[in-house]
PDB file of N, CA and C in Angstrom:
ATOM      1  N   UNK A   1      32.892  -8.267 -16.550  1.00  0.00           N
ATOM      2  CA  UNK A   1      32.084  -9.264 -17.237  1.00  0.00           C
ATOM      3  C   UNK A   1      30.670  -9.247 -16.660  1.00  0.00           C
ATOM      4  N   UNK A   2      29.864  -9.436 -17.661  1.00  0.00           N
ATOM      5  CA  UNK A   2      28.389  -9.077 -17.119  1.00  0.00           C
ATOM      6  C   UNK A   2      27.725 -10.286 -16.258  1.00  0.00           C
ATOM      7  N   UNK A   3      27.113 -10.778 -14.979  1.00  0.00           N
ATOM      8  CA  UNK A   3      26.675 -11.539 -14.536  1.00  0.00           C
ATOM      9  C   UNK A   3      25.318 -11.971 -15.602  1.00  0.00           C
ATOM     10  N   UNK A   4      25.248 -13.021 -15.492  1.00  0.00           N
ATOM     11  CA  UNK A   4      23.929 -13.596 -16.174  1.00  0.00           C
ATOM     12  C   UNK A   4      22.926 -14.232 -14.892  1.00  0.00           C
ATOM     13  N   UNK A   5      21.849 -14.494 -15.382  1.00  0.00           N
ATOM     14  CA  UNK A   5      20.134 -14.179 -14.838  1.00  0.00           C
ATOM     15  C   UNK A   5      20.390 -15.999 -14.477  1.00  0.00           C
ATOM     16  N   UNK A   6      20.485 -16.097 -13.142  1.00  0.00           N
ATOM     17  CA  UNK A   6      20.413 -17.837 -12.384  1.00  0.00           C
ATOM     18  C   UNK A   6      19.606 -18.260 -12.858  1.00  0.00           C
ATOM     19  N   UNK A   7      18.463 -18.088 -13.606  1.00  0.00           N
ATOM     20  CA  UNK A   7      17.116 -18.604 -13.782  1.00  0.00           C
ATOM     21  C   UNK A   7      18.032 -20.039 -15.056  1.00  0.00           C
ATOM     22  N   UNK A   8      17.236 -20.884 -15.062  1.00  0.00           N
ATOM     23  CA  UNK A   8      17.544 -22.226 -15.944  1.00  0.00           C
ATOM     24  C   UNK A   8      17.539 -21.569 -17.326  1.00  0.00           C
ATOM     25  N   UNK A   9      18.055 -21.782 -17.995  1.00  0.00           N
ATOM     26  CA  UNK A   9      17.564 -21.137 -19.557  1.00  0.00           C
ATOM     27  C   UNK A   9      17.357 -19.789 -19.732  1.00  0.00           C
ATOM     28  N   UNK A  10      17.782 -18.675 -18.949  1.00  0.00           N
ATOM     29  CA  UNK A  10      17.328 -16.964 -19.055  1.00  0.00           C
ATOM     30  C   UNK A  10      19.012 -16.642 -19.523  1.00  0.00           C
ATOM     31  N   UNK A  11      19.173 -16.044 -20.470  1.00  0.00           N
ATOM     32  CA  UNK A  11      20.610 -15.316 -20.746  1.00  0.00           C
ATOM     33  C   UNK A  11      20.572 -14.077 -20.440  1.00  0.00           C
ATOM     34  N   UNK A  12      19.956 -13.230 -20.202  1.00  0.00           N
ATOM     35  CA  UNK A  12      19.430 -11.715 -19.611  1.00  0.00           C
ATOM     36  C   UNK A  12      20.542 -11.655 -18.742  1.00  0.00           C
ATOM     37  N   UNK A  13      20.825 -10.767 -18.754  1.00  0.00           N
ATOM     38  CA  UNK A  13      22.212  -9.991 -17.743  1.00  0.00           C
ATOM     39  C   UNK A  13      21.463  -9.772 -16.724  1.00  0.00           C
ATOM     40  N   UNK A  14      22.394  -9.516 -15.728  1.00  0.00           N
ATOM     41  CA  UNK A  14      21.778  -9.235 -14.461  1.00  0.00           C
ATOM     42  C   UNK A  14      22.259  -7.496 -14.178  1.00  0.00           C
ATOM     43  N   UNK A  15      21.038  -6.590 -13.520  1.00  0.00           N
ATOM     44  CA  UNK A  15      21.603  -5.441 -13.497  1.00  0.00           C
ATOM     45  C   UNK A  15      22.371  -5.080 -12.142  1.00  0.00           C
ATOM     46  N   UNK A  16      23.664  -4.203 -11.995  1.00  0.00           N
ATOM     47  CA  UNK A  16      23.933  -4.148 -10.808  1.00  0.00           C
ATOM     48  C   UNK A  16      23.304  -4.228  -9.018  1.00  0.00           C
ATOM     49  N   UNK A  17      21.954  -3.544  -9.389  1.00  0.00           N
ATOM     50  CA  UNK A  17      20.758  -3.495  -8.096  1.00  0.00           C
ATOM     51  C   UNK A  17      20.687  -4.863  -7.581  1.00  0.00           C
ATOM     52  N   UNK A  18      20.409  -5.797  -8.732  1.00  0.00           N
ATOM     53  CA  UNK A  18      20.198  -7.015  -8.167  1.00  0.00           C
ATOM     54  C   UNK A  18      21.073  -8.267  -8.350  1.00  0.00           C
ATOM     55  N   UNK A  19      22.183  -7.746  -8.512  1.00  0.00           N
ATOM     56  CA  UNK A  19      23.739  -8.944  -8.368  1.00  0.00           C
ATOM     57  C   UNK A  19      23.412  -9.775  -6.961  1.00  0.00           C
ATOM     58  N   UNK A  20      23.306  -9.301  -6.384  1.00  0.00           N
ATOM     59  CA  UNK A  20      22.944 -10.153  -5.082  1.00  0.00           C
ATOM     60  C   UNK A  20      21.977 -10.978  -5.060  1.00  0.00           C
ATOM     61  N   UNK A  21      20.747 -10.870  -5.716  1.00  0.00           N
ATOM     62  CA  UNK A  21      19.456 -11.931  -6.215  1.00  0.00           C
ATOM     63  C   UNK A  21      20.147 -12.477  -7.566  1.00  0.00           C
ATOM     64  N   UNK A  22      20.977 -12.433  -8.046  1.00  0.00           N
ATOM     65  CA  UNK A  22      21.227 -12.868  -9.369  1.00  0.00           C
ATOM     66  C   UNK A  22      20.082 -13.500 -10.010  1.00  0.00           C
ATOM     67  N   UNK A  23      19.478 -12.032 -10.524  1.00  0.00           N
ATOM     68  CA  UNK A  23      17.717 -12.388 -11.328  1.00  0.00           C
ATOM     69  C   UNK A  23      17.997 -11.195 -12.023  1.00  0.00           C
ATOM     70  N   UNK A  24      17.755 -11.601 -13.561  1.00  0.00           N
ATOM     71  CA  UNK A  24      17.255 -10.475 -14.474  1.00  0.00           C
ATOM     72  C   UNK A  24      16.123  -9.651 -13.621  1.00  0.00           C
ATOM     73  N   UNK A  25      15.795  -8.360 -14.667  1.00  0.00           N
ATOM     74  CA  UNK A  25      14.187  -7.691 -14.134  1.00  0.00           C
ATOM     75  C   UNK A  25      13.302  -9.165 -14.091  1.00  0.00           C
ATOM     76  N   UNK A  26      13.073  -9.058 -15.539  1.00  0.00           N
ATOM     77  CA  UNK A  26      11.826 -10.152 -15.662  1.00  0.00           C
ATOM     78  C   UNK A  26      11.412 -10.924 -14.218  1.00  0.00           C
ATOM     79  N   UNK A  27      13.031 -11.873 -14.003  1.00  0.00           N
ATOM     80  CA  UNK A  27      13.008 -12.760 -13.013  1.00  0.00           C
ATOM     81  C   UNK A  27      12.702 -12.955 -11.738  1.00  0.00           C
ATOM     82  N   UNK A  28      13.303 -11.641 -11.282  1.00  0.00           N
ATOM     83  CA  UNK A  28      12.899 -10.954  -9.733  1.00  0.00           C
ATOM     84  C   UNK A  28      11.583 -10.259  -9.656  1.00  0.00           C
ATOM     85  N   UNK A  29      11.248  -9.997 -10.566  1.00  0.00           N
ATOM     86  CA  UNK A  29       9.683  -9.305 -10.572  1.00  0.00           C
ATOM     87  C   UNK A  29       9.027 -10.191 -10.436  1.00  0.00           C
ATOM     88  N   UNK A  30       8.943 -11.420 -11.653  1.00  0.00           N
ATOM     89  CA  UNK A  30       7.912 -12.954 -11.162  1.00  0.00           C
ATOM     90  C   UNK A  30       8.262 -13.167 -10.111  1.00  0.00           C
ATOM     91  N   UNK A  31       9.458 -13.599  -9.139  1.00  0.00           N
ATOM     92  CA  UNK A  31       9.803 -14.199  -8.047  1.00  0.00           C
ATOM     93  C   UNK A  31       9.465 -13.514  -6.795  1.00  0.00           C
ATOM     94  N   UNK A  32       8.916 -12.205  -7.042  1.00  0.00           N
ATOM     95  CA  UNK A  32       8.145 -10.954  -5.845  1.00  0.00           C
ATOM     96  C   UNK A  32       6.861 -11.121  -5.861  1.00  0.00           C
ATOM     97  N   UNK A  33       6.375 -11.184  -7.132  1.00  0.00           N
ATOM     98  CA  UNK A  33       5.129 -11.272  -7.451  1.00  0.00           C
ATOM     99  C   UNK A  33       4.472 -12.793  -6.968  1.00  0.00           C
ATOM    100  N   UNK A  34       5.339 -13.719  -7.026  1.00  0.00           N
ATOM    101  CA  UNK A  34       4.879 -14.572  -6.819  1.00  0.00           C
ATOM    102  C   UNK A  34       4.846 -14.980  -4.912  1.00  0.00           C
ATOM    103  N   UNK A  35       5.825 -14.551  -4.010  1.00  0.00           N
ATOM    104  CA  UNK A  35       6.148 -14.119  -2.858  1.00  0.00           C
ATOM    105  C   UNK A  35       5.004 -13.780  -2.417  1.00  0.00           C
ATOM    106  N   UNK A  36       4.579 -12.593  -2.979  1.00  0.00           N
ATOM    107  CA  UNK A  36       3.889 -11.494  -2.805  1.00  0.00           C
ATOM    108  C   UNK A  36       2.107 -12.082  -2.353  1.00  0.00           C
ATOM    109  N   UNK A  37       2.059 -13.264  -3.589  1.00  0.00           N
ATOM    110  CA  UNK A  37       0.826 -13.815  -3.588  1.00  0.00           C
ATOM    111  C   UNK A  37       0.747 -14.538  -2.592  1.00  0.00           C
ATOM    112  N   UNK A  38       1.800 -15.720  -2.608  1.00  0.00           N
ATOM    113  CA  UNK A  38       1.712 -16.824  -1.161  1.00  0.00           C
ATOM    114  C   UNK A  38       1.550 -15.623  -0.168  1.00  0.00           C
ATOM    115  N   UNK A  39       2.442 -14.869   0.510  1.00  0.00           N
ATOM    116  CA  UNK A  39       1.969 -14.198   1.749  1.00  0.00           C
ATOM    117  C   UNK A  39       0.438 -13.292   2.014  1.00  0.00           C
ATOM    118  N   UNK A  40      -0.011 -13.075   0.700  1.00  0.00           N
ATOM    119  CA  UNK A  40      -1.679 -12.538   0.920  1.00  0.00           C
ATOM    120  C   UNK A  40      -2.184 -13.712   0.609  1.00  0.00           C
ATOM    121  N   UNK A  41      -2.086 -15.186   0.531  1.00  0.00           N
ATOM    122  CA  UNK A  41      -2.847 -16.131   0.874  1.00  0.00           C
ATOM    123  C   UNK A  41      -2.792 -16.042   2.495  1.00  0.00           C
ATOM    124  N   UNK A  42      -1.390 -16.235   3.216  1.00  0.00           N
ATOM    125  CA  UNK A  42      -1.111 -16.533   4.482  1.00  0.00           C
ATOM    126  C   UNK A  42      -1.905 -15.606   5.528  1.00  0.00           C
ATOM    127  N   UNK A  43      -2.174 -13.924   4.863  1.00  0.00           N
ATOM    128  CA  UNK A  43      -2.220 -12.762   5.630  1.00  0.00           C
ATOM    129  C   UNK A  43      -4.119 -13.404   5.899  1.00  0.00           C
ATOM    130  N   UNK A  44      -4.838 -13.364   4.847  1.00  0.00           N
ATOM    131  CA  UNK A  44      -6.341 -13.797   4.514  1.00  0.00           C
ATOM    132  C   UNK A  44      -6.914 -15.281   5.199  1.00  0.00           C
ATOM    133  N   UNK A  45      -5.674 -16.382   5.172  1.00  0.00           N
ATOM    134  CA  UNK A  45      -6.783 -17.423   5.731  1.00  0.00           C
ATOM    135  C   UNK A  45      -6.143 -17.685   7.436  1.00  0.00           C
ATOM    136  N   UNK A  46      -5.439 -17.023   8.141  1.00  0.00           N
ATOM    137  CA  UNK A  46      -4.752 -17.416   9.097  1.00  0.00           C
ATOM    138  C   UNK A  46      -4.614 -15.717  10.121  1.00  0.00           C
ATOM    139  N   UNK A  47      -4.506 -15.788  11.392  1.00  0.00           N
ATOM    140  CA  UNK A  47      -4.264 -14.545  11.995  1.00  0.00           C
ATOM    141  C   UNK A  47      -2.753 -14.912  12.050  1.00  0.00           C
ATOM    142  N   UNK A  48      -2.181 -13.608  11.308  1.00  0.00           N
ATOM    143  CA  UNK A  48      -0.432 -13.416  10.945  1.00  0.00           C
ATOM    144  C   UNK A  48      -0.172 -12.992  12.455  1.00  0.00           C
ATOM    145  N   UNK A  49       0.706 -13.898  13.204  1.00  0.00           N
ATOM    146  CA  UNK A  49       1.551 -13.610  14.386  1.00  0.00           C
ATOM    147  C   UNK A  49       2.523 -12.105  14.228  1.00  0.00           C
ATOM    148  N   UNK A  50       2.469 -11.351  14.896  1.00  0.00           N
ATOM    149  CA  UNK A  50       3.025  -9.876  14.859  1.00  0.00           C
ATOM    150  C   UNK A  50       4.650 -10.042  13.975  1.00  0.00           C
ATOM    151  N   UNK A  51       5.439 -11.137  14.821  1.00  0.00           N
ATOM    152  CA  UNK A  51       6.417 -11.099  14.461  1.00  0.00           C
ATOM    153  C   UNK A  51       6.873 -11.098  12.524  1.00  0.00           C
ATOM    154  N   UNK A  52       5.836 -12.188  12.239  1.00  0.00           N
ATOM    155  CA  UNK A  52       5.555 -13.068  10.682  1.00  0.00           C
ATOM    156  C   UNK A  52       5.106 -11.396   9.810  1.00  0.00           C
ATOM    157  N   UNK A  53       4.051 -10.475  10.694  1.00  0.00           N
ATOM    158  CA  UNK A  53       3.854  -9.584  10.038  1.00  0.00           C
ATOM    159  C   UNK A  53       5.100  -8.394   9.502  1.00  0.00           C
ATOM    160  N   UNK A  54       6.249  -8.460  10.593  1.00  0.00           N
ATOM    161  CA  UNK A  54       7.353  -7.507  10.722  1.00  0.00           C
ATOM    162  C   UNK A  54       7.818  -7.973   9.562  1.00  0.00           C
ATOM    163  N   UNK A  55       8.154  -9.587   9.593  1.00  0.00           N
ATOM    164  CA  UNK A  55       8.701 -10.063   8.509  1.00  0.00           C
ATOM    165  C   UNK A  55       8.232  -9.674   7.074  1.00  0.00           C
ATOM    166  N   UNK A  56       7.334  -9.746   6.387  1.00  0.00           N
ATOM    167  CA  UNK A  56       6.171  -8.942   5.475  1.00  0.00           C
ATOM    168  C   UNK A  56       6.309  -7.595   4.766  1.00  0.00           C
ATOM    169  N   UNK A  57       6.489  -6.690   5.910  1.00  0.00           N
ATOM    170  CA  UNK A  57       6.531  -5.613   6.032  1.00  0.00           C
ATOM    171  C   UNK A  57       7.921  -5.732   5.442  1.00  0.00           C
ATOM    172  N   UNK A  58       8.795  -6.149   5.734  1.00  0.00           N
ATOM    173  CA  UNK A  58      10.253  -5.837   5.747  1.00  0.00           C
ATOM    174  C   UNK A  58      10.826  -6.302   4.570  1.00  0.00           C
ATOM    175  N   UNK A  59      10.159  -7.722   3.905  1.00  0.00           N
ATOM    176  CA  UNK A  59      10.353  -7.770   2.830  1.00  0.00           C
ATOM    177  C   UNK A  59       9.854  -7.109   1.210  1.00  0.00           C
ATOM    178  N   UNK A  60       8.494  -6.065   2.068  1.00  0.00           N
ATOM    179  CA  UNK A  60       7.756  -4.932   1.097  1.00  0.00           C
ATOM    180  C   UNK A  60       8.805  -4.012   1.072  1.00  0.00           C
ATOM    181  N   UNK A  61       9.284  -3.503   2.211  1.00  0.00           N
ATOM    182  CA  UNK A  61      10.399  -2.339   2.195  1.00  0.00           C
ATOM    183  C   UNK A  61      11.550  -3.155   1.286  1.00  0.00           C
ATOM    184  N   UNK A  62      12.110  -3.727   1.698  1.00  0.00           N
ATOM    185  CA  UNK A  62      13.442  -4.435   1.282  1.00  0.00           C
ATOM    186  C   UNK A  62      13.619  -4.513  -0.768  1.00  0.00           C
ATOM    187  N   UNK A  63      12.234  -5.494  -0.921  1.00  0.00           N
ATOM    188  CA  UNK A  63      12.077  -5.680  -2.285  1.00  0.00           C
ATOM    189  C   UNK A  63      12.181  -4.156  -3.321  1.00  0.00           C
ATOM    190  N   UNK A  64      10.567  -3.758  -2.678  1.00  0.00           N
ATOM    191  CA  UNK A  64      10.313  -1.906  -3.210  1.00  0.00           C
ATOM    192  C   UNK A  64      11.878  -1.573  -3.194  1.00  0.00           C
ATOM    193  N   UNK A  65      12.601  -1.618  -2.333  1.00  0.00           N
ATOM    194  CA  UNK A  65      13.983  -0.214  -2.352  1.00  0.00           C
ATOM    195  C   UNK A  65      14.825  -1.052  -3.804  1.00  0.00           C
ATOM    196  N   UNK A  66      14.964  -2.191  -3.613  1.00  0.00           N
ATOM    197  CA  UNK A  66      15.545  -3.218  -4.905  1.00  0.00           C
ATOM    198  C   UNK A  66      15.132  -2.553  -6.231  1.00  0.00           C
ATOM    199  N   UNK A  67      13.474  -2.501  -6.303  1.00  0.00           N
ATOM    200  CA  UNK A  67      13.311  -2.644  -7.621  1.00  0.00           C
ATOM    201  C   UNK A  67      13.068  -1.126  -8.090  1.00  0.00           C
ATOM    202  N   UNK A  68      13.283   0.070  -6.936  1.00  0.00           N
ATOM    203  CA  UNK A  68      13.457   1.810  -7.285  1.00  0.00           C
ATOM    204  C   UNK A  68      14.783   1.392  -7.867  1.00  0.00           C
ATOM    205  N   UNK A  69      15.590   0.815  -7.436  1.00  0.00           N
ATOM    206  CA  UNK A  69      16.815   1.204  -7.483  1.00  0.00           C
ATOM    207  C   UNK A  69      17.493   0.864  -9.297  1.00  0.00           C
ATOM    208  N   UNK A  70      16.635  -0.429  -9.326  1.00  0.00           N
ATOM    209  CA  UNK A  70      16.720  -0.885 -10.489  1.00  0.00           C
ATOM    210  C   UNK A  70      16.115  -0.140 -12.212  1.00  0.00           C
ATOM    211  N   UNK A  71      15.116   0.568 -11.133  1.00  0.00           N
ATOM    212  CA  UNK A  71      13.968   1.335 -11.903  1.00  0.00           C
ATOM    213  C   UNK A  71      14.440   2.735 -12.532  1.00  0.00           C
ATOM    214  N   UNK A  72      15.294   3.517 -11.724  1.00  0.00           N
ATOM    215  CA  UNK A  72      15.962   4.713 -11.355  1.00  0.00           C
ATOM    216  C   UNK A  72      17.459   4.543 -11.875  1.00  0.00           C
ATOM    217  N   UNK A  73      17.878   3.476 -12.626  1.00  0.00           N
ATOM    218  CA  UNK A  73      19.608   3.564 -12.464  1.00  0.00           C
ATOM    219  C   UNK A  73      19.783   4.168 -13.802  1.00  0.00           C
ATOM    220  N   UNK A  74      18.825   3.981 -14.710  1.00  0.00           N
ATOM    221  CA  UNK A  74      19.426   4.684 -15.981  1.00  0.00           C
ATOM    222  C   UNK A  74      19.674   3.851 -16.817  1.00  0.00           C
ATOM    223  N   UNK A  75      18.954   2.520 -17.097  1.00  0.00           N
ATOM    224  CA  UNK A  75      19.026   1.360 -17.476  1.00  0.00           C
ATOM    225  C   UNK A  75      18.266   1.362 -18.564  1.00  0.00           C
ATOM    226  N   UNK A  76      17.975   1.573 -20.197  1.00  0.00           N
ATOM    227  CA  UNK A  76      17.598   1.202 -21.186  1.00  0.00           C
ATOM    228  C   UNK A  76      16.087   0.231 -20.600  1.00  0.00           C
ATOM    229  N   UNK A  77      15.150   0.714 -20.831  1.00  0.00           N
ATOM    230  CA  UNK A  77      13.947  -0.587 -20.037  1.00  0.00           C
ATOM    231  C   UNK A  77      13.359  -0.478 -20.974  1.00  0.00           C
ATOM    232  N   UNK A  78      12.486  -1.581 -21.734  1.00  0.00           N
ATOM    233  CA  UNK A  78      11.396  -1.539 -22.453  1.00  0.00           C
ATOM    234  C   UNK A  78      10.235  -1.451 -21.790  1.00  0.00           C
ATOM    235  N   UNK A  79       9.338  -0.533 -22.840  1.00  0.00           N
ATOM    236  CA  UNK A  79       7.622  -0.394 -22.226  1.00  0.00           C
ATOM    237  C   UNK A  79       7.689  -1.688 -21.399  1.00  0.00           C
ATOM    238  N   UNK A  80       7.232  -3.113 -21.889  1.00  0.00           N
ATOM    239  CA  UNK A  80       7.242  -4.000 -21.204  1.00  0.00           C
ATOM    240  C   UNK A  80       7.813  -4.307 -19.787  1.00  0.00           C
ATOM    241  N   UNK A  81       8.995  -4.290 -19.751  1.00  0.00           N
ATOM    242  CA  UNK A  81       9.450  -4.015 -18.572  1.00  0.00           C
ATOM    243  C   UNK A  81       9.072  -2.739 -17.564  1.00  0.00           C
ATOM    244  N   UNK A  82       9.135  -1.914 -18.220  1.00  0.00           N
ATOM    245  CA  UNK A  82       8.979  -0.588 -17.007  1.00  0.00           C
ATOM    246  C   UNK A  82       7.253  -0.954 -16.332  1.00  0.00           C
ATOM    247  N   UNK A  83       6.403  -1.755 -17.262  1.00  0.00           N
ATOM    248  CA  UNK A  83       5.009  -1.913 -17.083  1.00  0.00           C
ATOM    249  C   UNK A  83       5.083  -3.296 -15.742  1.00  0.00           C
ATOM    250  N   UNK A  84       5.612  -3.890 -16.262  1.00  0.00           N
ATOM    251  CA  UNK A  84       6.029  -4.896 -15.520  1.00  0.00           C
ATOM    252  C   UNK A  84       6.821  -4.575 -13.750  1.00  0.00           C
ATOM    253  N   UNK A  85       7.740  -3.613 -14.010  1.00  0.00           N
ATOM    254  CA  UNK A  85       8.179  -2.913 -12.891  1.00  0.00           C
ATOM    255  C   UNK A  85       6.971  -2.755 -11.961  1.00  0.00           C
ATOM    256  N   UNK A  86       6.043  -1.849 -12.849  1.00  0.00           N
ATOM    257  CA  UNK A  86       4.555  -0.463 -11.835  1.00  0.00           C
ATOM    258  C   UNK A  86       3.812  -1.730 -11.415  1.00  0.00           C
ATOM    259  N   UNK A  87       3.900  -2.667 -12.224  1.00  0.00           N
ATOM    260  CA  UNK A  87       2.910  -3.990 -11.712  1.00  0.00           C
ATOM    261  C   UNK A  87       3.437  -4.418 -10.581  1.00  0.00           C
ATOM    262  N   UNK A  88       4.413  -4.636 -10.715  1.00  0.00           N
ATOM    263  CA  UNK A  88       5.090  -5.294  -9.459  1.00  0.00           C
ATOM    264  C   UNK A  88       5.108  -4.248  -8.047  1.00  0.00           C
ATOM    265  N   UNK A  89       5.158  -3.084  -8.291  1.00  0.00           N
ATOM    266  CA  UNK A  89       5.375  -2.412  -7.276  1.00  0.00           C
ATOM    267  C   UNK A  89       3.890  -1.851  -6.579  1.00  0.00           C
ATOM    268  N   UNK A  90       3.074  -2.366  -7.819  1.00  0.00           N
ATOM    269  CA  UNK A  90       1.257  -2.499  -7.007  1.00  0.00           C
ATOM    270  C   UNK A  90       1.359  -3.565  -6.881  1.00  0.00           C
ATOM    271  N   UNK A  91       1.395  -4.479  -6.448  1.00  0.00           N
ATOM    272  CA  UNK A  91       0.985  -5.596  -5.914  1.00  0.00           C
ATOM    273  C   UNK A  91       1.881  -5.587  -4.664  1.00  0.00           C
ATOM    274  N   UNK A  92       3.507  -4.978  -4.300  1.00  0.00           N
ATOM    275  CA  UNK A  92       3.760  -4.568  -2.707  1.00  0.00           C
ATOM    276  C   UNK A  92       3.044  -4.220  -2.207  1.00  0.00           C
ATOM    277  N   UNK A  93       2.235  -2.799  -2.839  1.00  0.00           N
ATOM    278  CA  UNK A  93       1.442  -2.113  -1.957  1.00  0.00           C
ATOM    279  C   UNK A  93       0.020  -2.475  -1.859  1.00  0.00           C
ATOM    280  N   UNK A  94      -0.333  -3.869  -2.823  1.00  0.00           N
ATOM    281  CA  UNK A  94      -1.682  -4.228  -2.416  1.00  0.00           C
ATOM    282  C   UNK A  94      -1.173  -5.396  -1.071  1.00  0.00           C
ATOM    283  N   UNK A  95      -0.021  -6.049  -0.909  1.00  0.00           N
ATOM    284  CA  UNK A  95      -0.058  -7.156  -0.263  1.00  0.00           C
ATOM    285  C   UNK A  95       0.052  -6.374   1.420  1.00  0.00           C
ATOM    286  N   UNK A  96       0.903  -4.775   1.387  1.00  0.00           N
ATOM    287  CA  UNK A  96       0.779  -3.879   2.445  1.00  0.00           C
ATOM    288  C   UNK A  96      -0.772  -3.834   2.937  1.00  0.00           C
ATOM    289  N   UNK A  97      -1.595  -3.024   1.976  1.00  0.00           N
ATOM    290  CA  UNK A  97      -2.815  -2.954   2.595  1.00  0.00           C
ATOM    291  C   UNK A  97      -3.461  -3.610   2.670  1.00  0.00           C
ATOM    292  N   UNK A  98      -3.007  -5.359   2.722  1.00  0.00           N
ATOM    293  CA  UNK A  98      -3.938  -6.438   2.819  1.00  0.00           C
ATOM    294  C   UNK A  98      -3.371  -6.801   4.010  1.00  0.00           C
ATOM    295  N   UNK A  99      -2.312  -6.633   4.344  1.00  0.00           N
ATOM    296  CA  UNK A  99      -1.761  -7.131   5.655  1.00  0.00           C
ATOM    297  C   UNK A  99      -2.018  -5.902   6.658  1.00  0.00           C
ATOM    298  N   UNK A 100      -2.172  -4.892   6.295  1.00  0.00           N
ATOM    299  CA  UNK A 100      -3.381  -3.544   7.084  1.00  0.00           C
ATOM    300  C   UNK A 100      -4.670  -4.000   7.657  1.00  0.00           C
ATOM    301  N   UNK A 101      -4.947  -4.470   6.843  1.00  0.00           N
ATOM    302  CA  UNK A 101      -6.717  -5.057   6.716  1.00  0.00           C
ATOM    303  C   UNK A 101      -6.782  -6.325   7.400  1.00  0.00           C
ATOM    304  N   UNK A 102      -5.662  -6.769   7.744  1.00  0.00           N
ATOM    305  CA  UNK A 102      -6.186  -8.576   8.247  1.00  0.00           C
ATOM    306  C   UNK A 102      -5.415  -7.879   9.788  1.00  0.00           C
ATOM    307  N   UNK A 103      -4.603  -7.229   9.713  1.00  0.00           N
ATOM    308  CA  UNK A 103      -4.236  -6.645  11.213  1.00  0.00           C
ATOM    309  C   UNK A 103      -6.034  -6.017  12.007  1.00  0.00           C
ATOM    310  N   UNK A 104      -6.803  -5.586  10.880  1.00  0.00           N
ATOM    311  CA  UNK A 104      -7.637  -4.390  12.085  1.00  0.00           C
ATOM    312  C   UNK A 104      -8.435  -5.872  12.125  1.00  0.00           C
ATOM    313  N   UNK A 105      -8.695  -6.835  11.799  1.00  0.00           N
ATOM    314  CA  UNK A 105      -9.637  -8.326  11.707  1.00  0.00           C
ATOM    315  C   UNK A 105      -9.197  -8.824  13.063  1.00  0.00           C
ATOM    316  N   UNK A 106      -8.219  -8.831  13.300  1.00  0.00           N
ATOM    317  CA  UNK A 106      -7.789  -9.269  14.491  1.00  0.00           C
ATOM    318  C   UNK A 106      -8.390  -8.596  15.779  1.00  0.00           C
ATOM    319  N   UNK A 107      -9.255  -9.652  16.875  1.00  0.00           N
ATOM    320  CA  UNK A 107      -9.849  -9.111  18.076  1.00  0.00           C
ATOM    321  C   UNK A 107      -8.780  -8.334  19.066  1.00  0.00           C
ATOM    322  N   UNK A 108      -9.139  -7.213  19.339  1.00  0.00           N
ATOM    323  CA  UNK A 108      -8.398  -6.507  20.244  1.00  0.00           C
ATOM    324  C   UNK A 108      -7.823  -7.299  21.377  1.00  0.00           C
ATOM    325  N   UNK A 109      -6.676  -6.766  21.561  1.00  0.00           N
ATOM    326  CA  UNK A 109      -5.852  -7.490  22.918  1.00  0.00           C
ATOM    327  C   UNK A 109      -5.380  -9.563  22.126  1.00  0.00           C
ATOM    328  N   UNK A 110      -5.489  -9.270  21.023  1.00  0.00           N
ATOM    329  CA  UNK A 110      -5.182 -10.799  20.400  1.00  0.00           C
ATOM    330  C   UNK A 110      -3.601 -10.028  19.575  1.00  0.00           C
ATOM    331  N   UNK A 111      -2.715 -10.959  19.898  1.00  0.00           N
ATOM    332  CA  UNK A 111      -1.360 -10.870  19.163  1.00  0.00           C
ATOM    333  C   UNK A 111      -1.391 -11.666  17.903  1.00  0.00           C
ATOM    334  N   UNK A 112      -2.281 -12.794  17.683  1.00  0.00           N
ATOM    335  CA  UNK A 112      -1.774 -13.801  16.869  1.00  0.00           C
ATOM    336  C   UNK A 112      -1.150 -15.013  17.087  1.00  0.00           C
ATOM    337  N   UNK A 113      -0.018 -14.671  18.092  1.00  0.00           N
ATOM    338  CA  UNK A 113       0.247 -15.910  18.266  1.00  0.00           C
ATOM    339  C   UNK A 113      -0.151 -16.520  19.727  1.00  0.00           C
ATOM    340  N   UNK A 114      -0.043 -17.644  19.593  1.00  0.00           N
ATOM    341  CA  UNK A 114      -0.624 -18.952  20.524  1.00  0.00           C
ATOM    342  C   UNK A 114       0.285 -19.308  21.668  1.00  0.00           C
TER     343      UNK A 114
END
C-alpha cells in the first residue's frame, strides 16, 4: 500500500527514498529549501560555532544523498518536478558555499564559540 505525503491536505504518495521523511517530492524539497534559507540567515548574521557548522554540512550531505536517490530511482517526474529537484539541489550548494564564505570571515585562531 502506497504511503501518502504527512503534509495536511497533500494526497501525493510518498516515494520509497523518502518513507522515512514521509514528504512527497514537492514537500521535502519546500521543507529543504526552506531549512536551507533559515541556516544561510544563521551562517551571515552570527559567527557559526564549528560544531553548528558540522551540523550544516551534514545535513547538505544527508539531504543531497535523499534527493539523488529520489532523482535517480526511475520514478516518472514531471518537467516541474525534476526543475524543482536542480533548484533544490542549488540552493545545498549555495547554502555550502555560503557557509565556506562566513568560515574564511571568521578572525584566525577564533572557533566561534564563546
Amino acid at each position: 500500500m502506497a504511503v501518502l505525503c504527512s503534509t495536511l491536505d497533500c494526497k501525493a504518495s510518498v516515494p520509497a527514498a523518502l518513507e522515512s521523511e514521509k514528504l512527497c517530492v514537492l514537500h521535502f524539497t519546500l521543507a529543504v529549501e526552506q531549512s536551507c534559507a533559515e541556516m544561510r540567515r544563521e551562517t551571515v548574521v552570527s559567527h557559526t560555532p564549528h560544531e553548528r557548522q558540522l551540523e550544516i554540512i551534514h545535513f547538505i550531505a544527508e539531504r543531497g544523498e535523499l534527493l539523488a536517490r529520489v532523482a535517480t530511482a526511475g520514478l516518472h517526474l514531471s518537467d516541474e518536478t525534476k526543475a524543482r529537484i536542480l533548484n533544490t539541489f542549488l540552493t545545498l550548494m549555495n547554502l555550502r558555499e555560503n557557509l565556506d564564505r562566513a568560515a574564511l570571515r571568521q578572525p584566525i585562531g577564533r572557533t566561534g564559540s564563546k
